[in-house]
N, C-alpha and C. Protein backbone atom coordinates (compact mmCIF):
# COMPACT_ATOMS: atom_id res chain seq x y z
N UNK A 1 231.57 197.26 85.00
CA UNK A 1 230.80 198.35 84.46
C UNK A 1 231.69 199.16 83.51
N UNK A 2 231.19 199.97 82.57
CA UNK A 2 231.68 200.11 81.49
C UNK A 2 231.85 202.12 81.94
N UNK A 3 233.24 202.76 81.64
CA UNK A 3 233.59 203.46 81.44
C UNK A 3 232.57 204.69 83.18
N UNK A 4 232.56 205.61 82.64
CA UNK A 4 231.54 206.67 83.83
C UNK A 4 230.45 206.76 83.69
N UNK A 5 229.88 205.88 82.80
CA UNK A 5 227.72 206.00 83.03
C UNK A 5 227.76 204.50 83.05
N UNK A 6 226.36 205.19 83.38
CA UNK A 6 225.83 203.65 83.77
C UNK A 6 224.83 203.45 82.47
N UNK A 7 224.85 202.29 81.96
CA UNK A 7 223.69 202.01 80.99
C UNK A 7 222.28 201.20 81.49
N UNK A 8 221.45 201.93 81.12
CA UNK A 8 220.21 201.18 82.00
C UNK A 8 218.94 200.88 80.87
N UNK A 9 218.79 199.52 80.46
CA UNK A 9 217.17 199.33 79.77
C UNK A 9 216.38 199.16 79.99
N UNK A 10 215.49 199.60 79.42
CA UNK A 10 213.96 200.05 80.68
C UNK A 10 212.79 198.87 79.53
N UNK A 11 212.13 197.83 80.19
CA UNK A 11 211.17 197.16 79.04
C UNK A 11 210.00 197.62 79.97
N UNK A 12 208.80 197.48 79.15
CA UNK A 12 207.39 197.91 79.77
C UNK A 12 206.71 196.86 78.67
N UNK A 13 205.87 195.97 80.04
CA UNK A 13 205.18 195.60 79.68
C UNK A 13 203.65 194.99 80.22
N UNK A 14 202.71 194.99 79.19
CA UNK A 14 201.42 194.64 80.45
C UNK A 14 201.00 193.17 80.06
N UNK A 15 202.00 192.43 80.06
CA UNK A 15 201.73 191.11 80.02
C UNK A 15 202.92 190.38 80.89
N UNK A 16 202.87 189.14 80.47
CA UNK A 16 203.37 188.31 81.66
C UNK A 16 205.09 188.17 81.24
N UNK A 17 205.04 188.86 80.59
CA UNK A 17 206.34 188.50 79.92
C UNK A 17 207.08 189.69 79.19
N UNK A 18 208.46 189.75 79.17
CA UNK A 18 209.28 191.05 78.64
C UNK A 18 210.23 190.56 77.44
N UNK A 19 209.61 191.05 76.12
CA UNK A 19 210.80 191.47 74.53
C UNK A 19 212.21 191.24 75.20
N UNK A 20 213.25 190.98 75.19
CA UNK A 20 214.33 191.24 75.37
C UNK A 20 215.31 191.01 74.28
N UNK A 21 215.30 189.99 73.25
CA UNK A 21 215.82 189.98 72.08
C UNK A 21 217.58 189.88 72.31
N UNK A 22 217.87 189.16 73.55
CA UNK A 22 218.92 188.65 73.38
C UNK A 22 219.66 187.92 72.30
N UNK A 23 219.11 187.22 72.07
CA UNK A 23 219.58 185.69 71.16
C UNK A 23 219.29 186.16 69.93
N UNK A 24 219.13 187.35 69.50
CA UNK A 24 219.16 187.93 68.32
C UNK A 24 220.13 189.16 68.16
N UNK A 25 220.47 189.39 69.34
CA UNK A 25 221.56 190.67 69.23
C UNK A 25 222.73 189.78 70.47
N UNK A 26 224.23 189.96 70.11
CA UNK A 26 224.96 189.70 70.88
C UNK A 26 224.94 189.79 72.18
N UNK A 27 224.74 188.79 73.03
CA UNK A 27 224.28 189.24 74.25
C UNK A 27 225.47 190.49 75.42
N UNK A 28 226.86 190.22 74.57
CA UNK A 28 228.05 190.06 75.35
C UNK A 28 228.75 191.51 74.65
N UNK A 29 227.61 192.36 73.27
CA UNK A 29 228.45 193.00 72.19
C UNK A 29 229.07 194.27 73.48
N UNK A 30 229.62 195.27 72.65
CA UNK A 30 230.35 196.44 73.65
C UNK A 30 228.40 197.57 74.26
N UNK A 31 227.52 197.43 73.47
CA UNK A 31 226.60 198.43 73.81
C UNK A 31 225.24 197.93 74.40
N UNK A 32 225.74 197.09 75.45
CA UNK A 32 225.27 195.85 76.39
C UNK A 32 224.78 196.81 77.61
N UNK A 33 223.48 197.12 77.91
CA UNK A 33 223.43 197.67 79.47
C UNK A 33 224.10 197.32 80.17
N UNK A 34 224.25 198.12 81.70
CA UNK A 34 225.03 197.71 82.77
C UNK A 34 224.07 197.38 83.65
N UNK A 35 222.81 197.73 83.53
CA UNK A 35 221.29 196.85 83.96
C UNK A 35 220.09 197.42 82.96
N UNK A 36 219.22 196.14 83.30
CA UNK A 36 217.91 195.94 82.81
C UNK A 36 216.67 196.21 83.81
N UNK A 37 215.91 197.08 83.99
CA UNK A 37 214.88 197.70 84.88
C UNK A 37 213.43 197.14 83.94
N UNK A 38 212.97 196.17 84.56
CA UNK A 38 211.86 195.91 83.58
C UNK A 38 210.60 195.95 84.40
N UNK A 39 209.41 196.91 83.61
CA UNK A 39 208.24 197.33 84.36
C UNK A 39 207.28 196.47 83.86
N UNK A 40 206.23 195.83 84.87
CA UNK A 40 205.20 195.48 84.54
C UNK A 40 204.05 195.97 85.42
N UNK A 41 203.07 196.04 84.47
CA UNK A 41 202.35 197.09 84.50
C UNK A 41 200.99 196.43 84.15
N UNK A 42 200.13 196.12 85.85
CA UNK A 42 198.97 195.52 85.73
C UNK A 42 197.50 195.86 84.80
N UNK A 43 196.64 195.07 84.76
CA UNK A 43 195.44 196.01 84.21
C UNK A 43 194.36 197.10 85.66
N UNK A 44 194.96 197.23 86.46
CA UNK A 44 194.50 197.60 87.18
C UNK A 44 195.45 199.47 87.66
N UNK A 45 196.79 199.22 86.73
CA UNK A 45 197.41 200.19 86.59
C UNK A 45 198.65 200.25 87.81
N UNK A 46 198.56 199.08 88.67
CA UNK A 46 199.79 198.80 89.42
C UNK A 46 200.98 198.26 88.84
N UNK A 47 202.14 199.11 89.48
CA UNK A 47 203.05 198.81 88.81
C UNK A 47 204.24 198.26 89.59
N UNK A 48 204.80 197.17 88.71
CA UNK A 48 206.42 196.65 89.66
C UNK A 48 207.09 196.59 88.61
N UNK A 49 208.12 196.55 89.59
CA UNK A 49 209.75 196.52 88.82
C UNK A 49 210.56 195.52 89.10
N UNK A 50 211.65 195.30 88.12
CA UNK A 50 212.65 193.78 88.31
C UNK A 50 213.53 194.60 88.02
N UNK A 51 214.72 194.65 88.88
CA UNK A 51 216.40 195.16 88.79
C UNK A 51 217.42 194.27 88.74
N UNK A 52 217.60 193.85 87.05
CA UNK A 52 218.67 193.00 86.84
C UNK A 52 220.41 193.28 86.05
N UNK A 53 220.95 192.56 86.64
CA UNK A 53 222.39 192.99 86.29
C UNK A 53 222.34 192.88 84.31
N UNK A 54 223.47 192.89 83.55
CA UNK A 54 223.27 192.49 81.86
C UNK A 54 223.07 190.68 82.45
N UNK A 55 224.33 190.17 83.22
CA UNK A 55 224.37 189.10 83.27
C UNK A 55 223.14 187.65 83.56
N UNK A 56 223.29 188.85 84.71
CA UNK A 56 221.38 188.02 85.72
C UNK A 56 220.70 187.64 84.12
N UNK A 57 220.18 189.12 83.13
CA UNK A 57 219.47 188.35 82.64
C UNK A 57 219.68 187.83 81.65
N UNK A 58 221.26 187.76 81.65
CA UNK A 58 221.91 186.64 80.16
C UNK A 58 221.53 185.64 80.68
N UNK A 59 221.89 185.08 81.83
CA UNK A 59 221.57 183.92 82.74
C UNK A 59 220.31 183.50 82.32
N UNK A 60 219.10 184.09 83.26
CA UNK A 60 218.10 183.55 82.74
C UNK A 60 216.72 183.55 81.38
N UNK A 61 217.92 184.43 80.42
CA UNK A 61 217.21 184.31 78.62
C UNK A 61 217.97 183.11 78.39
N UNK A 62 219.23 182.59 78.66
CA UNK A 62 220.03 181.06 78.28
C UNK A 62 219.17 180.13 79.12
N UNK A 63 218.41 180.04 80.09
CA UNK A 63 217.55 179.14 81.11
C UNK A 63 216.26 178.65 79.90
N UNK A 64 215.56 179.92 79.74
CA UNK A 64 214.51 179.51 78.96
C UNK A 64 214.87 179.02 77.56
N UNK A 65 215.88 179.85 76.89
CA UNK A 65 216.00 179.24 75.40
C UNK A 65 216.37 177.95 75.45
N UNK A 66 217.13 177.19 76.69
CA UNK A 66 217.60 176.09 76.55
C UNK A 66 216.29 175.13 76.96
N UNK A 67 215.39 175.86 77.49
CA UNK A 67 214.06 174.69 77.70
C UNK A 67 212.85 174.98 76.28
N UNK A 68 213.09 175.92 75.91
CA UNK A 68 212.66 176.02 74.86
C UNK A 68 213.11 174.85 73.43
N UNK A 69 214.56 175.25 73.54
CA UNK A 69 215.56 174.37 72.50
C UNK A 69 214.88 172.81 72.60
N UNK A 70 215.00 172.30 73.75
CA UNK A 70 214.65 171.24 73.96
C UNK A 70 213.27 170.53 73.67
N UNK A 71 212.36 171.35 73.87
CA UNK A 71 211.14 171.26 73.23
C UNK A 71 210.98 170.93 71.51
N UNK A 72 211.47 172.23 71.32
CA UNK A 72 211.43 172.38 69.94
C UNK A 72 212.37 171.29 68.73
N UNK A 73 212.96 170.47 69.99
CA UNK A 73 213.60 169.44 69.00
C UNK A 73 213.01 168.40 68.47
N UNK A 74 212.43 168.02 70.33
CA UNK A 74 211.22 166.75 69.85
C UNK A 74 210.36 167.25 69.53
N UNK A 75 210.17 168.19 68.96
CA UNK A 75 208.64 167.93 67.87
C UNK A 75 209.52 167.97 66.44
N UNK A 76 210.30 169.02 66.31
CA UNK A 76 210.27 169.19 65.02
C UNK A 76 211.79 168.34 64.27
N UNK A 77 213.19 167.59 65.45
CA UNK A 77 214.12 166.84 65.07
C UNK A 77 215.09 168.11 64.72
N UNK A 78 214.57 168.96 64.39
CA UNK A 78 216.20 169.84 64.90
C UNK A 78 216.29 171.28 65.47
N UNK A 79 217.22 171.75 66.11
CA UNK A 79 217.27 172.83 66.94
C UNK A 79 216.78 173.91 66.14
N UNK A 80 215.81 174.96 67.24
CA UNK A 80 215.31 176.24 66.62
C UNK A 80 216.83 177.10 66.08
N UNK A 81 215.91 177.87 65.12
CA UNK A 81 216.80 179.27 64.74
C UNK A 81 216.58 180.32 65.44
N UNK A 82 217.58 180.51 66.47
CA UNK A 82 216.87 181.78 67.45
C UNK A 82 217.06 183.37 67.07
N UNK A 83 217.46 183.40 66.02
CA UNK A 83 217.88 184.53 65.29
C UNK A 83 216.61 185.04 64.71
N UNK A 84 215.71 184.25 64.57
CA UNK A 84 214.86 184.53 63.84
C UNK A 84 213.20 185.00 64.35
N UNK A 85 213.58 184.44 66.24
CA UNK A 85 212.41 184.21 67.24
C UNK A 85 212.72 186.16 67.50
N UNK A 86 211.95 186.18 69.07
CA UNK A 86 211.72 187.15 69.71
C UNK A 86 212.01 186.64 71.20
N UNK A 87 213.35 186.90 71.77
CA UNK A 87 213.12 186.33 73.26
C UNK A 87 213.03 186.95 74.07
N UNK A 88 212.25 186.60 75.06
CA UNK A 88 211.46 187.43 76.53
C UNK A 88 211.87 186.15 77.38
N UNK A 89 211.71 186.88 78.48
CA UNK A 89 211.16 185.94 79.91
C UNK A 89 210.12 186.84 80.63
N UNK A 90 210.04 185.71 81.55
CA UNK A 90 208.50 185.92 82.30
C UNK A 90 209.08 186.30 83.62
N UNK A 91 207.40 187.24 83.86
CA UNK A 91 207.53 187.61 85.48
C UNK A 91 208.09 186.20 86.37
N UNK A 92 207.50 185.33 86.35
CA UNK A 92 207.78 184.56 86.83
C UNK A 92 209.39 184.05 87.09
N UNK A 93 210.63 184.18 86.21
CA UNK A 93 211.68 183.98 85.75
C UNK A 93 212.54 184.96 86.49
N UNK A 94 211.52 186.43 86.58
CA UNK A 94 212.38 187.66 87.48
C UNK A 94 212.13 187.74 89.09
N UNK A 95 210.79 187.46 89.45
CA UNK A 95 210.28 187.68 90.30
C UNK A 95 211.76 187.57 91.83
N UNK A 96 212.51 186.81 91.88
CA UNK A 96 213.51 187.06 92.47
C UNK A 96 213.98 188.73 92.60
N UNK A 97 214.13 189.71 91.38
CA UNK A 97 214.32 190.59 91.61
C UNK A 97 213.91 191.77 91.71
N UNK A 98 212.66 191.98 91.92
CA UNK A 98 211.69 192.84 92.32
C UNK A 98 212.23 193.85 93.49
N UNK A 99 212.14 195.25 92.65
CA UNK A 99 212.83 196.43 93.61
C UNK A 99 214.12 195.93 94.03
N UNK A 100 214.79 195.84 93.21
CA UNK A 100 216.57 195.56 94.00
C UNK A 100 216.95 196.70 93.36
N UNK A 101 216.67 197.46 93.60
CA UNK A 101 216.77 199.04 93.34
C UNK A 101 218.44 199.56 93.95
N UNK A 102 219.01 199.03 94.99
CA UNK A 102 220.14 199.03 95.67
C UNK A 102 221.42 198.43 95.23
N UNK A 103 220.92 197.19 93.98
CA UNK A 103 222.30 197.08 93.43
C UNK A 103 222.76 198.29 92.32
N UNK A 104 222.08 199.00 92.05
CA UNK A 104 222.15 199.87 91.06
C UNK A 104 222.70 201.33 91.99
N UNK A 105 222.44 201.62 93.05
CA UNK A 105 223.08 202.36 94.01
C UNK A 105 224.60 201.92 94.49
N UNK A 106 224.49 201.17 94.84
CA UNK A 106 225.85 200.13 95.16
C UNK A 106 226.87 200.75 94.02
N UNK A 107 226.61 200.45 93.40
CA UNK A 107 227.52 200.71 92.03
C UNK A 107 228.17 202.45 92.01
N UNK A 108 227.30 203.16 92.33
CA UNK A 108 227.54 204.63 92.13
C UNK A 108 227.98 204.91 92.79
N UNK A 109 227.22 204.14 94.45
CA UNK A 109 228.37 204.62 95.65
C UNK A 109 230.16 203.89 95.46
N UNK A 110 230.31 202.78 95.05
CA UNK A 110 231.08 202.27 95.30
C UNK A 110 232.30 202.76 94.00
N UNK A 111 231.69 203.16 92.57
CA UNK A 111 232.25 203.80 91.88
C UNK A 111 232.46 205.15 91.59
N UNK A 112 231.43 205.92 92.12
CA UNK A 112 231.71 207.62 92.15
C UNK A 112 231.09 207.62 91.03
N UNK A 113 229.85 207.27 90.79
CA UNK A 113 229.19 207.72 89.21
C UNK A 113 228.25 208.63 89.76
């Protein structure tokens, strides 16, 4: 974790899937959250949350782009330009971390933030 705050990005979304725009911005640069809190937000107005580390979801934006990549070869014979896409993942992709609200405590207790 980076210096005495904590950096936290908040995505909202009411679809199945969250903007994240890794693979277009350095995933690794210095002004990298220290987590990602991403809300989804039913049509019924219920709401959940996914509590992921920067890494967790470097991890799984490199999961999908690489099944993506692969796709996109055999049709078109050569690798996408991901600079140029929009990358998200899906509820489905987070659902592991739903309300882990406690690694983000962990941290404050264990660092004095």
């Amino acid at each position: 974790m980076k210096g005495t705050k904590l950096r936290i990005q908040v995505k909202t979304s009411q679809r199945s899937r969250f903007v994240t725009r890794l693979a277009q911005k350095s995933p690794t640069n210095d002004d990298s959250p220290d987590f990602w809190v991403l809300l989804h937000i039913n049509e019924e107005g219920g709401r959940r949350f996914f509590v992921l580390t920067h890494p967790e979801i470097c991890e799984i934006q490199k999961a999908r782009n690489e099944v993506y990549a692969h796709k996109y070869i055999a049709r078109h014979g050569k690798p996408p330009d991901f600079s140029k896409g929009v990358d998200n993942v899906t509820l489905t992709d987070v659902k592991e971390f739903e309300d882990k609200w406690p690694k983000i405590l962990d941290v404050v207790k264990r660092e004095g933030r």
